[in-house]
Structure formats: C-alpha cells, structure tokens
Protein backbone atom coordinates (compact mmCIF):
# COMPACT_ATOMS: atom_id res chain seq x y z
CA UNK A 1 -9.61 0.45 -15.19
CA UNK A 2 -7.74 2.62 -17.66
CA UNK A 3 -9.13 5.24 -16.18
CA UNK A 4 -8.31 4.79 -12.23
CA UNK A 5 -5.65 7.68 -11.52
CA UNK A 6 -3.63 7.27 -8.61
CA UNK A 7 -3.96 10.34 -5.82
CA UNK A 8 -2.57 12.92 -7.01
CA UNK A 9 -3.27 15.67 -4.31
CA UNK A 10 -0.20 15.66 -2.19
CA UNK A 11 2.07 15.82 -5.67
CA UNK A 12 3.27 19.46 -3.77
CA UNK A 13 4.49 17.29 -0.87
CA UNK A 14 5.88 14.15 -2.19
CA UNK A 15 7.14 12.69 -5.46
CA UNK A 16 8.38 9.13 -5.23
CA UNK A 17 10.11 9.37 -8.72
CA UNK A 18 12.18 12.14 -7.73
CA UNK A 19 13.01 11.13 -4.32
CA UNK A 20 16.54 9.17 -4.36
CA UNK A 21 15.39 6.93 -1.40
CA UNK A 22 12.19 5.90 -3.29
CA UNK A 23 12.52 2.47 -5.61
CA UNK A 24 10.66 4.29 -8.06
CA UNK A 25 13.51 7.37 -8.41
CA UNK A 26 14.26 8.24 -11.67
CA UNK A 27 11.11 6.73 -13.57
CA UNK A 28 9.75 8.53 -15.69
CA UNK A 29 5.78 8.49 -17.30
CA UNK A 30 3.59 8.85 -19.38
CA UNK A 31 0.47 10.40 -19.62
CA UNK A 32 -0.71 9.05 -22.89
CA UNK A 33 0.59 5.45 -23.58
CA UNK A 34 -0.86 2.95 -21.97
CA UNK A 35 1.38 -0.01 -21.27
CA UNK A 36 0.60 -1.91 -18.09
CA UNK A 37 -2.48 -4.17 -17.90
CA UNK A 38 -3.98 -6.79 -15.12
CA UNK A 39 -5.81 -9.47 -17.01
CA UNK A 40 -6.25 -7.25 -20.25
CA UNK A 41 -7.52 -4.42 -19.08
CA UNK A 42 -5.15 -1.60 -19.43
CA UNK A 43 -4.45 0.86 -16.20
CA UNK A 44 -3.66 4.47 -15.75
CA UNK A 45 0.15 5.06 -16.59
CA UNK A 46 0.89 6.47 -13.26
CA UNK A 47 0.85 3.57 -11.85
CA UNK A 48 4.03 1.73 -10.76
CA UNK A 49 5.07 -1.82 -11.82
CA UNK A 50 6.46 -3.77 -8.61
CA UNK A 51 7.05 -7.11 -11.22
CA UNK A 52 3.59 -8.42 -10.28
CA UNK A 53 1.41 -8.89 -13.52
CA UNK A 54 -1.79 -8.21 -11.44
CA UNK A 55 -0.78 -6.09 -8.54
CA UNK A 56 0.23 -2.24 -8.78
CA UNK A 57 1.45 0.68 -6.31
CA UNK A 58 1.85 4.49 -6.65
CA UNK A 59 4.05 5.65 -3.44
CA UNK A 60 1.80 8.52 -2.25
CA UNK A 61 4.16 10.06 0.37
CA UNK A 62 6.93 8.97 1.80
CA UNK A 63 8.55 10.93 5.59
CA UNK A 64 11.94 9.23 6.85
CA UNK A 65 11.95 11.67 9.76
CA UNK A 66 8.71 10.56 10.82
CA UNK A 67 9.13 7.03 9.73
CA UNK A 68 5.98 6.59 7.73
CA UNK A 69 4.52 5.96 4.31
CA UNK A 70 1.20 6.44 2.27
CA UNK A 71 1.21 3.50 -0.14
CA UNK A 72 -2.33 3.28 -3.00
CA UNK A 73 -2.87 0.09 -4.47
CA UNK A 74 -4.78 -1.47 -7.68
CA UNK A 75 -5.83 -5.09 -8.83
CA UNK A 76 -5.24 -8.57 -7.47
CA UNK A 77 -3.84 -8.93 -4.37
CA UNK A 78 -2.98 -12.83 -5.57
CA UNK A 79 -0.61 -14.33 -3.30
CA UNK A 80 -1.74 -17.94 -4.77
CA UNK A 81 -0.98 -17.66 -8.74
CA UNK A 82 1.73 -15.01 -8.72
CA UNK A 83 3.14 -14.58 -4.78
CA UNK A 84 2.52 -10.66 -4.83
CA UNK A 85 3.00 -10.41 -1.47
CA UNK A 86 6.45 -11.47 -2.20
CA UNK A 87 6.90 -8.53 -5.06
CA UNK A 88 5.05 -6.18 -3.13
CA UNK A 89 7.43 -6.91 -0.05
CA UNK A 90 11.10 -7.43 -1.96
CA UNK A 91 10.59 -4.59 -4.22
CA UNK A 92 8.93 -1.68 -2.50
CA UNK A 93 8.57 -2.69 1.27
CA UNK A 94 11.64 -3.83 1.92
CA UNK A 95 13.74 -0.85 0.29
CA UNK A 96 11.55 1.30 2.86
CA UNK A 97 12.50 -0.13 5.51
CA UNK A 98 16.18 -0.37 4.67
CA UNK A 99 15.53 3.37 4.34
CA UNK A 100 13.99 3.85 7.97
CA UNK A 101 10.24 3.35 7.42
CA UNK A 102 8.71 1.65 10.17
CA UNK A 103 4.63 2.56 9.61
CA UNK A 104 2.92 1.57 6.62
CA UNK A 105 -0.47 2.51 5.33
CA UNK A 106 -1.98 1.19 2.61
CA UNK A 107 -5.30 2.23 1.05
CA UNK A 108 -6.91 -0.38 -0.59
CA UNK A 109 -10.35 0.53 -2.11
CA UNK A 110 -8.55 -0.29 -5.78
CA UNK A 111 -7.43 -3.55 -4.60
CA UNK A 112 -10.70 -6.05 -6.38
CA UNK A 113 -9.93 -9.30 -5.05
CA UNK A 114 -7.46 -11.35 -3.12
CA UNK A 115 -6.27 -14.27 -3.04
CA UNK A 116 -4.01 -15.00 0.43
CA UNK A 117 -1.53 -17.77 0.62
CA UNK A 118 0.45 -18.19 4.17
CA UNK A 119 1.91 -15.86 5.88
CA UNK A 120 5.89 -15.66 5.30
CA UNK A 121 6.59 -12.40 3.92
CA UNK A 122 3.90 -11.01 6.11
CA UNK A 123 5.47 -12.24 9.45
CA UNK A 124 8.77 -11.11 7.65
CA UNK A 125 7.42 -7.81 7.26
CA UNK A 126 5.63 -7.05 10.48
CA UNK A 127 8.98 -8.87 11.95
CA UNK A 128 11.08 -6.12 10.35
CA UNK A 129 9.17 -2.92 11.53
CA UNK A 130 10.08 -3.35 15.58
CA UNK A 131 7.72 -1.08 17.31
CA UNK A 132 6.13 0.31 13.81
CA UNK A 133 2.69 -0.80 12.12
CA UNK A 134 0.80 -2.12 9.40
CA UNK A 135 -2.70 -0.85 8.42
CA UNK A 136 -5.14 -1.25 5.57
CA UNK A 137 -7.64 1.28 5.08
CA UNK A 138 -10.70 1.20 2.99
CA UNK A 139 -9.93 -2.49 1.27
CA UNK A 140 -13.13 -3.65 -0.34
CA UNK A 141 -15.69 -6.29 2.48
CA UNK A 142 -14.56 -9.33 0.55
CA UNK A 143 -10.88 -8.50 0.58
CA UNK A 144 -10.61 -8.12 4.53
CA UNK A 145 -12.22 -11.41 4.79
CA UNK A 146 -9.89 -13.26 3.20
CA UNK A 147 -7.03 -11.30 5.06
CA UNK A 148 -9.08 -12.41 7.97
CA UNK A 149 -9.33 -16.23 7.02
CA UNK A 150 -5.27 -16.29 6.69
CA UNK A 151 -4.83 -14.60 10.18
CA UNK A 152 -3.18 -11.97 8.54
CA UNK A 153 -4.90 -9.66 10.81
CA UNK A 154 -2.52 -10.53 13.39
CA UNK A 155 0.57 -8.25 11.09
CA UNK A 156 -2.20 -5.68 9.82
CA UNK A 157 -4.65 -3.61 11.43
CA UNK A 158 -7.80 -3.01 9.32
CA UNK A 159 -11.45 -3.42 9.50
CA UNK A 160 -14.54 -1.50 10.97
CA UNK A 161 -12.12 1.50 12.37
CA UNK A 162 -10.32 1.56 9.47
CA UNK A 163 -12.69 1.98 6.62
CA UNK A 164 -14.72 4.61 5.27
CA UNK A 165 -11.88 6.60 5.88
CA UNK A 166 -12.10 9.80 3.88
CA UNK A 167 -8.49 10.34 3.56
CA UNK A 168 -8.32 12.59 0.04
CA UNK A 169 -9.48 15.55 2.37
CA UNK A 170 -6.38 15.19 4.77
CA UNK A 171 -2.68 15.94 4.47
CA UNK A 172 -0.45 12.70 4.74
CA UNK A 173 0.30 14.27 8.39
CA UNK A 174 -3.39 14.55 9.69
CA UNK A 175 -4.11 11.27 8.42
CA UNK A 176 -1.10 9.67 10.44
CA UNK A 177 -2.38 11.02 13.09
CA UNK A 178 -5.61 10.00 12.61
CA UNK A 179 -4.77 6.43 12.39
CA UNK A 180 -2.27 7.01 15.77
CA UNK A 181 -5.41 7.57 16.98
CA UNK A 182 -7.45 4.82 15.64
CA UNK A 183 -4.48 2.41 16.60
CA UNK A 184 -3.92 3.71 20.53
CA UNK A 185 -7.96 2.86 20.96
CA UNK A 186 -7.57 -0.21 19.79
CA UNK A 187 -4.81 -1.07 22.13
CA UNK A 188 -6.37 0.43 25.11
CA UNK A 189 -7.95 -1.92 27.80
C-alpha cells in the first residue's frame, strides 16, 4: 500500500495544502518518511490523516465558485469499529460545506472494504447539501453492496453509471460535467 500515490495530475490546478479554505492548509509532507499506516501496512505520505486509523483522503480539487469537490480515498471505509463516516464527515466534509461546497465526488477504487453502520452522518450530510449531490465513482463490487444493504444509496449516487469511469484523462471540470450528465439521466422519466 506504501506505494499507492494519490492523483497527482491536476497539482497545476489545485493544492489543498495551500488553499486557506481547505482543512488540510498549511500541512506540509513528506516524500520520504513514511508515518501513517491502516492495519500495519504503511501508505504513501501524501495522503491526509482525517483522525481515522483506517480511512484516508487527499483533496484532489476543490472550486467554491462552482460549488464542487474531487475527493480520492484509501482503506477501510469502517463505520462499525472506528465510525469513519463520522471523521470523514466532521473533519473534511463538513468544513466544505461551511465553505460553500454543495457536490461531492468521491473516487473510491482505493477504498478495500467497508463496513456500514446506520445512516446519521450520511442523512446529515446529504441533509446539508440542499439541491447539491453525492456520488461515488469507481468503489470496488463488494463495497457498493454494502452501501447498498444500508440504503445508503438513497444520499449517494453510484453504481453501474458510475464506474469504470476513466477520470485521470479528464480535467476536474470535464469530469463534473460528465457526472451532470450521468446524474440528469438518471433523474429523467
């Protein structure tokens, strides 16, 4: 896992450490000391600590004009031992909001395994956004059916539309729009 680099392609659009709205402003990194681990296994230092031991984030990009925000994840999503929902929500999520952000993508092919319990901080979340969106793209088969057994696909979109999506080749801005897309087709009669 050490060796699992968060996207770094849209570093000439978007740096969350040196944006004073981001949660992560200010940090700085390494690129040779390894620090943070999920179950033992060290991870790339790039990656940013949200006070979950088994569930980390790198801020991709981040547009308060257009209200949206690339978020890459890695590890257990465990909601059961260690409430990361909770972490994931008070410590990056909800600072977003408070900042404007009202769509929220999160890319998920990192994420291993998941473990849901209730829906709180989901409702909370999807509560909080008003006419804005949650979506999961490319979150492994096994992950999205545990999202699915907690009805937690009622506050995020994901599934069949939404995976496979080759989003490394886009900008952050063609990708939003792809996913308007995706979304408006799904709502359509």
């Amino acid at each position: 896992m050490h060796d699992i680099e968060p996207f770094y392609g849209w570093r000439n659009l978007y740096i969350a450490s040196e944006d004073p709205k981001s949660p992560f402003y200010g940090r700085e990194y390494s690129e040779f000391t390894y620090s943070e681990a999920i179950y033992n296994y060290f991870i790339h230092p790039q990656w940013d600590n949200i006070e979950s031991p088994t569930l980390y984030v790198k801020l991709l990009y981040c547009n308060y004009i257009e209200e949206f925000c690339i978020i890459e994840l890695i590890g257990e999503w465990n909601d059961v031992l260690h409430n990361d929902i909770m972490y994931l929500y008070r410590n990056l999520i909800e600072p977003l909001i408070d900042e404007g952000i009202k769509r929220f993508l999160l890319i998920g092919e990192n994420v291993l395994n998941t473990h849901p319990d209730g829906d709180d901080y989901y409702q909370e979340w999807f509560d909080n956004i008003e006419e804005g969106w949650i979506i999961g793209i490319n979150f492994r088969h096994h992950v999205l059916e545990e999202f699915s057994n907690f009805n937690l696909d009622y506050y995020m979109c994901f599934g069949q539309s939404f995976e496979q999506i080759n989003w490394r080749t886009l900008s952050p801005r063609q990708l939003l729009t792809k996913l308007e897309t995706l979304i408006n087709k799904r709502l359509s009669p």
